[in-house]
Every structure is written in C-alpha cells, then in structure tokens.
PDB file of N, CA and C in Angstrom:
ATOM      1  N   UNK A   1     137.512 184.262  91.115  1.00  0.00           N
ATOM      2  CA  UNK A   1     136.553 185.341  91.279  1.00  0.00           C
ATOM      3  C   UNK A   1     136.829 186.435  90.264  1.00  0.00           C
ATOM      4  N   UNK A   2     135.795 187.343  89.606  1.00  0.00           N
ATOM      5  CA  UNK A   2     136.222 188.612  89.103  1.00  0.00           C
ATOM      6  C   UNK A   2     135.283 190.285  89.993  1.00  0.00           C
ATOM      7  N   UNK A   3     135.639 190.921  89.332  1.00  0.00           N
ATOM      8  CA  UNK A   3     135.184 192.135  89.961  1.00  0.00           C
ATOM      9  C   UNK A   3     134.265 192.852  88.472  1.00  0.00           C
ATOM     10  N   UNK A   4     133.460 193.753  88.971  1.00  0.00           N
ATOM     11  CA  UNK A   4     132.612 194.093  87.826  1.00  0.00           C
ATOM     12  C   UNK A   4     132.679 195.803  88.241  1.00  0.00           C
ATOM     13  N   UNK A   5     133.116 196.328  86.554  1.00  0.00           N
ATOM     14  CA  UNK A   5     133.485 198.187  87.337  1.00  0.00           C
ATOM     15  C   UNK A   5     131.739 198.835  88.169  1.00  0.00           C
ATOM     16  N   UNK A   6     130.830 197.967  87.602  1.00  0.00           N
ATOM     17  CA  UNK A   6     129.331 198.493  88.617  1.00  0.00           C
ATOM     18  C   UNK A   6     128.974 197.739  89.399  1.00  0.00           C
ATOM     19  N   UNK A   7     130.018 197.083  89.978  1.00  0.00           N
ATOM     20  CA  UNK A   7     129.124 196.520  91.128  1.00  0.00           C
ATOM     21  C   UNK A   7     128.577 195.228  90.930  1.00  0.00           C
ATOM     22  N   UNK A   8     128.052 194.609  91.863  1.00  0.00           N
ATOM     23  CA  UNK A   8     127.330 193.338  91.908  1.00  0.00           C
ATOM     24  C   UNK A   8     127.786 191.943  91.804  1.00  0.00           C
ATOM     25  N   UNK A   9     126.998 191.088  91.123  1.00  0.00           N
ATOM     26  CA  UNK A   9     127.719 189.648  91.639  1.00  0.00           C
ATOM     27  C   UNK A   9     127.959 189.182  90.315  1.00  0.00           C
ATOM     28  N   UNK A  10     129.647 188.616  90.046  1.00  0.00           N
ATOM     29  CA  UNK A  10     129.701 188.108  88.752  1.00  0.00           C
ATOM     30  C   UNK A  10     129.637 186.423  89.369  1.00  0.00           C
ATOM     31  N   UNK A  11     128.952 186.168  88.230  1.00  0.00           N
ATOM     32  CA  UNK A  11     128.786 184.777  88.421  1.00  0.00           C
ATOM     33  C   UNK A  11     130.043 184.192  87.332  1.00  0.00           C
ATOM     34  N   UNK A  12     130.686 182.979  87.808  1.00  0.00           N
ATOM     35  CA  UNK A  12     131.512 182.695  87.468  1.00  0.00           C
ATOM     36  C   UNK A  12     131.909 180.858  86.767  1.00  0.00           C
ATOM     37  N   UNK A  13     131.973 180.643  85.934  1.00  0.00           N
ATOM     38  CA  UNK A  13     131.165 179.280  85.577  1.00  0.00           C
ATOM     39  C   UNK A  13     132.398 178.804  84.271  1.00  0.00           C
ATOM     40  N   UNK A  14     132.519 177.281  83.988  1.00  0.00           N
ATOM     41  CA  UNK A  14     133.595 176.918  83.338  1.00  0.00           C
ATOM     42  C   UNK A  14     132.667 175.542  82.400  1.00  0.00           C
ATOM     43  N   UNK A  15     133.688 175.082  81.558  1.00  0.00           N
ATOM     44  CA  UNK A  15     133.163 174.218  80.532  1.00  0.00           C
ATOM     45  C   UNK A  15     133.884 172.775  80.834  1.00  0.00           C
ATOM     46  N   UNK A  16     134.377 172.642  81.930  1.00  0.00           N
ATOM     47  CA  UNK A  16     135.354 171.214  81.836  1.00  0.00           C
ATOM     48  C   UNK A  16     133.947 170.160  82.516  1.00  0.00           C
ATOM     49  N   UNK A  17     134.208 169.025  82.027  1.00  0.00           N
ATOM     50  CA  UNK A  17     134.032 167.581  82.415  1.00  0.00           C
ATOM     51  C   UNK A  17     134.769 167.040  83.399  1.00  0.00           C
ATOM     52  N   UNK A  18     133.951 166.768  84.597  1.00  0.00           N
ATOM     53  CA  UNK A  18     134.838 166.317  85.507  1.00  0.00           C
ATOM     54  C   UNK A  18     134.613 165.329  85.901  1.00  0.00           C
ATOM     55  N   UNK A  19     134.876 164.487  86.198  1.00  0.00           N
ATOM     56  CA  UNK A  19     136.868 164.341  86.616  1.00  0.00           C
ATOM     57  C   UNK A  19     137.462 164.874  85.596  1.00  0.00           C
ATOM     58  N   UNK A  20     138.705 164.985  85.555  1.00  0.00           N
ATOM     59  CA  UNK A  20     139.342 165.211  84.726  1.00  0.00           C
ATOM     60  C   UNK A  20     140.711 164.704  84.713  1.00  0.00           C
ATOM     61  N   UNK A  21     140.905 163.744  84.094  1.00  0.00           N
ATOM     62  CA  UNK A  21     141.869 162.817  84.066  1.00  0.00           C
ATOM     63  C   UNK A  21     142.748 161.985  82.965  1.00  0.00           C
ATOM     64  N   UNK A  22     143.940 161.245  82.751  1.00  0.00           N
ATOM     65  CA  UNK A  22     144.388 160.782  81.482  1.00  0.00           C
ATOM     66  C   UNK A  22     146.263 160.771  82.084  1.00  0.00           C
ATOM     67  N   UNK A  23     146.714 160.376  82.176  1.00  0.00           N
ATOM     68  CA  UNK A  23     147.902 160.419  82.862  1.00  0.00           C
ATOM     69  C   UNK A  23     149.301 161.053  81.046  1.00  0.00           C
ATOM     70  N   UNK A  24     149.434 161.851  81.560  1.00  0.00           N
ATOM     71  CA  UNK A  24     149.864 162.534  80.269  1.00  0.00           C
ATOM     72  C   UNK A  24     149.309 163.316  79.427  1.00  0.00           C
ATOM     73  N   UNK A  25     147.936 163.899  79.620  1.00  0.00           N
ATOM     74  CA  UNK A  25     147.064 164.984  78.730  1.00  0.00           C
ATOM     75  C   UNK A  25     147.078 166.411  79.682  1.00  0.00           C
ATOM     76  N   UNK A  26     146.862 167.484  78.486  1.00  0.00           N
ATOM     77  CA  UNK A  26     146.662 168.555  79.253  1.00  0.00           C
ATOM     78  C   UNK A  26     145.097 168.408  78.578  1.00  0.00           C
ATOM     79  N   UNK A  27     144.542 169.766  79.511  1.00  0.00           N
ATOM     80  CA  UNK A  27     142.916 170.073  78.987  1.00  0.00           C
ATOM     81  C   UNK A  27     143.106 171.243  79.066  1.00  0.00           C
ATOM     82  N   UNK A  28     142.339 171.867  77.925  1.00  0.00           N
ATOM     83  CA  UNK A  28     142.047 173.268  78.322  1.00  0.00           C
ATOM     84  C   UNK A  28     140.735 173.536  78.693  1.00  0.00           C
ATOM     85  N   UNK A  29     140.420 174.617  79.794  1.00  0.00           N
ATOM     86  CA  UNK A  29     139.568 174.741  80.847  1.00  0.00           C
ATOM     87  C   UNK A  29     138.945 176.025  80.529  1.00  0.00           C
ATOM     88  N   UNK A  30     137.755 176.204  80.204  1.00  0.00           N
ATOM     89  CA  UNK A  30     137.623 177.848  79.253  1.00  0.00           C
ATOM     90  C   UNK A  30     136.517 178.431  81.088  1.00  0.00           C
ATOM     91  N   UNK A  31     136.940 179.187  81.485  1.00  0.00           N
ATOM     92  CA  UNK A  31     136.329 180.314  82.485  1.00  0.00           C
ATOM     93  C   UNK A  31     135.270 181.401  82.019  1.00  0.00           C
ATOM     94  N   UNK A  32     134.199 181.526  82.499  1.00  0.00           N
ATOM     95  CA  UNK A  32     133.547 182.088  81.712  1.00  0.00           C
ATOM     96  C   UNK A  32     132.942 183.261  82.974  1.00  0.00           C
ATOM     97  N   UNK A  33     133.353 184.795  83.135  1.00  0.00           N
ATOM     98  CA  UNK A  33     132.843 185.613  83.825  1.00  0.00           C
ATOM     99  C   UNK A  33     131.522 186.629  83.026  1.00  0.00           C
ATOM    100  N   UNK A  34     130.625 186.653  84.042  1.00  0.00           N
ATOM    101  CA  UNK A  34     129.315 186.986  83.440  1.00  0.00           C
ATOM    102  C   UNK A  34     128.603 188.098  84.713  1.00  0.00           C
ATOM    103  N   UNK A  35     128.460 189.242  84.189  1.00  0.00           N
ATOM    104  CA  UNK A  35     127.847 190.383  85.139  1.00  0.00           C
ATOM    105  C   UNK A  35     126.450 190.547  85.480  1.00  0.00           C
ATOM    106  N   UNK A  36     125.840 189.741  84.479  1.00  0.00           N
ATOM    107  CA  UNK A  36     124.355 189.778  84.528  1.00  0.00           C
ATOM    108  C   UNK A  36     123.792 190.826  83.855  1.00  0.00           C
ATOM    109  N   UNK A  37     125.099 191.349  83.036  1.00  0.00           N
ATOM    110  CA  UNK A  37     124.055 192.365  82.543  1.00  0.00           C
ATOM    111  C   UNK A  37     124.225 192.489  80.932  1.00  0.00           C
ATOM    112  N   UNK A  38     124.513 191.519  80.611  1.00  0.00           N
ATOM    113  CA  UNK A  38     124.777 190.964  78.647  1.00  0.00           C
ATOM    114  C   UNK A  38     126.657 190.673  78.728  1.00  0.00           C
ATOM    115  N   UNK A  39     127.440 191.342  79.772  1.00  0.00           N
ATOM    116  CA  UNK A  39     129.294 191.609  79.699  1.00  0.00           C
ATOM    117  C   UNK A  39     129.725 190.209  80.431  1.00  0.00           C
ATOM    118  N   UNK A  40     130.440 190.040  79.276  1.00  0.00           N
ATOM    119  CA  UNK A  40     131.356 188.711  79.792  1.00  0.00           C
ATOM    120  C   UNK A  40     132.669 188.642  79.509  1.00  0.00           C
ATOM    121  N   UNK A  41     133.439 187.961  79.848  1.00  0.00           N
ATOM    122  CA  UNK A  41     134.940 187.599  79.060  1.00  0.00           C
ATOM    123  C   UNK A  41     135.269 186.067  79.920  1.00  0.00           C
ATOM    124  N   UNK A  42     136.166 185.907  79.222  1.00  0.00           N
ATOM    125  CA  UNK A  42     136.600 184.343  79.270  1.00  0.00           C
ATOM    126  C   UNK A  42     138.440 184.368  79.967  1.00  0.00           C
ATOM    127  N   UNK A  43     138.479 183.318  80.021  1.00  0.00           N
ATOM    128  CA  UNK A  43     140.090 182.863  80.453  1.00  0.00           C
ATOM    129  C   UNK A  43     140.013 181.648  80.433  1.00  0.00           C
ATOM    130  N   UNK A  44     141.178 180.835  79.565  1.00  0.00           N
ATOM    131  CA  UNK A  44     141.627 179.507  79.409  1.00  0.00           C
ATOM    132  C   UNK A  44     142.341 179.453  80.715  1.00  0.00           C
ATOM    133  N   UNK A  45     142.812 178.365  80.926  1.00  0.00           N
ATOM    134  CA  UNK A  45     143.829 177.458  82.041  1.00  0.00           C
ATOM    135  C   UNK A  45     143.963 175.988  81.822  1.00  0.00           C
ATOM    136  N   UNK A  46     144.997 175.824  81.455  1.00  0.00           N
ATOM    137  CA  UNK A  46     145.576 174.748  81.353  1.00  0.00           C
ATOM    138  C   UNK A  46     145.484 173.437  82.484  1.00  0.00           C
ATOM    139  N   UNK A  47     145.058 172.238  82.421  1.00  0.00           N
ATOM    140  CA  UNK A  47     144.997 171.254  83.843  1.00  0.00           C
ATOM    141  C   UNK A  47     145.850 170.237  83.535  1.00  0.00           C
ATOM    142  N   UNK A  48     146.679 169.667  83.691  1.00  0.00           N
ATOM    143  CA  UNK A  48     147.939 169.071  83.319  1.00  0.00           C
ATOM    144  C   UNK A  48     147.795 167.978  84.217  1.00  0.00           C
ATOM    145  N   UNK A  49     147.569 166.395  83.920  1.00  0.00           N
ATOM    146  CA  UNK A  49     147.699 165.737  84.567  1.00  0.00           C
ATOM    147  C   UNK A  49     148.638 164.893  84.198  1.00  0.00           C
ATOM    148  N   UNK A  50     149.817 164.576  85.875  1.00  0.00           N
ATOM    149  CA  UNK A  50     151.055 164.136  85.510  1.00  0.00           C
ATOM    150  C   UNK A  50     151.797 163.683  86.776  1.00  0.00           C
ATOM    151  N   UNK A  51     151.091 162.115  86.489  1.00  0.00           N
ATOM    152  CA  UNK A  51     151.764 161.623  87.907  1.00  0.00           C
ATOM    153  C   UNK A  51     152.794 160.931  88.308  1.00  0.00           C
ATOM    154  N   UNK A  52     153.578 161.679  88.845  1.00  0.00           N
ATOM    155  CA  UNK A  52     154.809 161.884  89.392  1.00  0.00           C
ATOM    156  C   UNK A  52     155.212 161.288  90.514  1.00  0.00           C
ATOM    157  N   UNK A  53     154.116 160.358  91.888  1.00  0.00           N
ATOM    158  CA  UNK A  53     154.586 159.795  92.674  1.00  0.00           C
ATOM    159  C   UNK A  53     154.665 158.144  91.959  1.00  0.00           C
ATOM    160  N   UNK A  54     155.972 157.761  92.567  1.00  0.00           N
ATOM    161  CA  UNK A  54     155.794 156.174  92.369  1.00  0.00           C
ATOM    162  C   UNK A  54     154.713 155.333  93.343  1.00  0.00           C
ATOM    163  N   UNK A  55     154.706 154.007  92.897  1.00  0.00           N
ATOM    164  CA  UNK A  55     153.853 152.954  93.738  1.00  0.00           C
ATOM    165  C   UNK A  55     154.537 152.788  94.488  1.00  0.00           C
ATOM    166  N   UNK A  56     154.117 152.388  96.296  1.00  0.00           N
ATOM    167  CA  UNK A  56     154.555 152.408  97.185  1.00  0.00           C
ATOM    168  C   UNK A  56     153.803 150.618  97.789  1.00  0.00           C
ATOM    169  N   UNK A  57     154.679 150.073  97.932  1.00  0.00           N
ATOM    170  CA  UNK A  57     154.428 148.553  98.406  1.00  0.00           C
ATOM    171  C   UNK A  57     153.305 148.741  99.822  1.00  0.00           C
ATOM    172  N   UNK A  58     152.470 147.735 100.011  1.00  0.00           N
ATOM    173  CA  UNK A  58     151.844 147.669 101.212  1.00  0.00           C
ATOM    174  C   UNK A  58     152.461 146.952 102.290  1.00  0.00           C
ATOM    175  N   UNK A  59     153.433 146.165 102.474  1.00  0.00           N
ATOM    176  CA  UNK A  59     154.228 145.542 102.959  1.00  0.00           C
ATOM    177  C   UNK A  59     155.627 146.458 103.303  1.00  0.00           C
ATOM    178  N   UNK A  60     156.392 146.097 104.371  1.00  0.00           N
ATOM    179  CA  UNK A  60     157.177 147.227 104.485  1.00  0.00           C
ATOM    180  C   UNK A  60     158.580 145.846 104.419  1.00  0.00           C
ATOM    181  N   UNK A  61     158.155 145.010 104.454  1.00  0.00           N
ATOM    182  CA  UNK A  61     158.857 143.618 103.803  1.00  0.00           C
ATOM    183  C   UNK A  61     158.439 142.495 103.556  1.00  0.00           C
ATOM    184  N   UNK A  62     159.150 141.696 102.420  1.00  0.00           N
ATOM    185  CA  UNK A  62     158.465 140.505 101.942  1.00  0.00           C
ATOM    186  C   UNK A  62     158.975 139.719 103.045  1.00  0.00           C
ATOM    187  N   UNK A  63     158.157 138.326 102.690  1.00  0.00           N
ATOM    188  CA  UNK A  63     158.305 137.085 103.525  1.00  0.00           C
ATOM    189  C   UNK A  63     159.377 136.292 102.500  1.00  0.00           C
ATOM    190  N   UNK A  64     160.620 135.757 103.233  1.00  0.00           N
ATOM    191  CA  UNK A  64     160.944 134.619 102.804  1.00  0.00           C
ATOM    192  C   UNK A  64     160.076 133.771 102.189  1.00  0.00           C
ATOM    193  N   UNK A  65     160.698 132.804 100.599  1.00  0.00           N
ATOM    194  CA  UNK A  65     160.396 131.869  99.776  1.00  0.00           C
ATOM    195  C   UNK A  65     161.011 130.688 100.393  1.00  0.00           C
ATOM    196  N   UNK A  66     160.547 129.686 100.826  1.00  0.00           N
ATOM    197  CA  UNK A  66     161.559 128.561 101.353  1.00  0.00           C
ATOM    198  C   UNK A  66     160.867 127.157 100.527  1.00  0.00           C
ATOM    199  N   UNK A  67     161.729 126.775  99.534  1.00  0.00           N
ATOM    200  CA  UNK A  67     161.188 125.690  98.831  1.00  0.00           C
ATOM    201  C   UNK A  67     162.200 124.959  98.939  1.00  0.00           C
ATOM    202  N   UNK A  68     161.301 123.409  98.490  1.00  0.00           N
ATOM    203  CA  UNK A  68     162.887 122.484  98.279  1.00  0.00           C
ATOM    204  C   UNK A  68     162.187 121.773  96.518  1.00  0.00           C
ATOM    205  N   UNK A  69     163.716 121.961  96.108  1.00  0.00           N
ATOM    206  CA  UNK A  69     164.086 121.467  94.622  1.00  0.00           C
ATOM    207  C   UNK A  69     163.970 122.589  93.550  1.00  0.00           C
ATOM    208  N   UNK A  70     162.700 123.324  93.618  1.00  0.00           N
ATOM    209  CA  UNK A  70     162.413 124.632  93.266  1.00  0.00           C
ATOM    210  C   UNK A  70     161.119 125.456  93.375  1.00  0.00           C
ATOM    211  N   UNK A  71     161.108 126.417  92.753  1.00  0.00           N
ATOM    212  CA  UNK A  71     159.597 127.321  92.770  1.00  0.00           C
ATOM    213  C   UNK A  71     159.369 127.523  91.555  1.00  0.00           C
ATOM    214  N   UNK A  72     158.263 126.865  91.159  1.00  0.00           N
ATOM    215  CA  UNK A  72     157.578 126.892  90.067  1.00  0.00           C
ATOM    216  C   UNK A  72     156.603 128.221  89.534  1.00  0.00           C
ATOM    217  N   UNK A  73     156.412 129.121  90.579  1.00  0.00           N
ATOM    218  CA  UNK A  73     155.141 130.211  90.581  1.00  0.00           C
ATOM    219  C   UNK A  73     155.666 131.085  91.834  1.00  0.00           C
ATOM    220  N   UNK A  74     155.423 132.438  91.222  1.00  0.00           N
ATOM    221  CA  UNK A  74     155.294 133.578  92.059  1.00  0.00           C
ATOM    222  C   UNK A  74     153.833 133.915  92.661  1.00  0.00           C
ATOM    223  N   UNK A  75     153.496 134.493  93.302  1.00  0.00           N
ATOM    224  CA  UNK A  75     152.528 136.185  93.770  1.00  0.00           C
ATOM    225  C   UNK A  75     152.854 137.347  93.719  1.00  0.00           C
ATOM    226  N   UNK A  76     152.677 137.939  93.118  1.00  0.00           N
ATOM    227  CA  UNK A  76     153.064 139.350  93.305  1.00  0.00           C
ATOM    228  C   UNK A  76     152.334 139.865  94.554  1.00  0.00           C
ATOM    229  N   UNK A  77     153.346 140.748  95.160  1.00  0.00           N
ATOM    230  CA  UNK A  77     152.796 141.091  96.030  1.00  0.00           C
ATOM    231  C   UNK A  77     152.103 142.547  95.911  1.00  0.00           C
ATOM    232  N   UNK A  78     151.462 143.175  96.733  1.00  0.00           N
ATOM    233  CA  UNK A  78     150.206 144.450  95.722  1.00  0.00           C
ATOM    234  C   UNK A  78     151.666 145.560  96.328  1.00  0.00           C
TER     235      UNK A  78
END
C-alpha cells in the first residue's frame, strides 16, 4: 500500500509475469504507485526462487525384492 500527502486512493500496480518461477533465478519486480493525479514513484523487489525442501517418498517403506538367481530391472519408486 502507499499513502498520498492529499488524500485519496493510490492505486497500486506492478510489471511481473506470473507465475513466476525458474529454480535458481531472481526477478526484479518494478511497483508502480499512482495518485491519480499525474504523481507516481516506483520500488523494485527482488523474488528469489529457491527450493530448498527435498523430495519426500510416497511410501513410508519399500517392499522387499525377493528373486531367485537374480533381478534384471528395477521401478523406481515415485
């Protein structure tokens, strides 16, 4: 939000494409405050995408492999 020294409603509006995504990019995000009455100013912000949780198995354990002679082929499991 911003405040305007006369009053009224600043409308408040930005330039990003969204989603916004890339695992390792930042974006810069330009803010654009506007009074309605010709006065504006801007503010960048940085969006940093950077993901930090690991993959988490759906299984909370595998099943025994029980072959005889050998196993030729896996599944991964998800």
């Amino acid at each position: 939000t911003a405040t305007d020294n006369c009053g009224g409603t600043v409308t408040v509006s930005h330039n990003a494409t969204l989603p916004i995504s890339g695992e390792g990019t930042t974006t810069i995000v330009t803010w654009t405050y506007d009074d309605g009455n010709g006065n504006t100013s801007t503010q960048d912000q940085n969006v940093i995408i950077d993901d930090t949780t690991a993959p988490t198995p759906d299984a909370v354990s595998l099943s025994d492999i029980t072959a005889e002679c050998e196993v030729t082929s896996l599944t991964a499991p998800t």
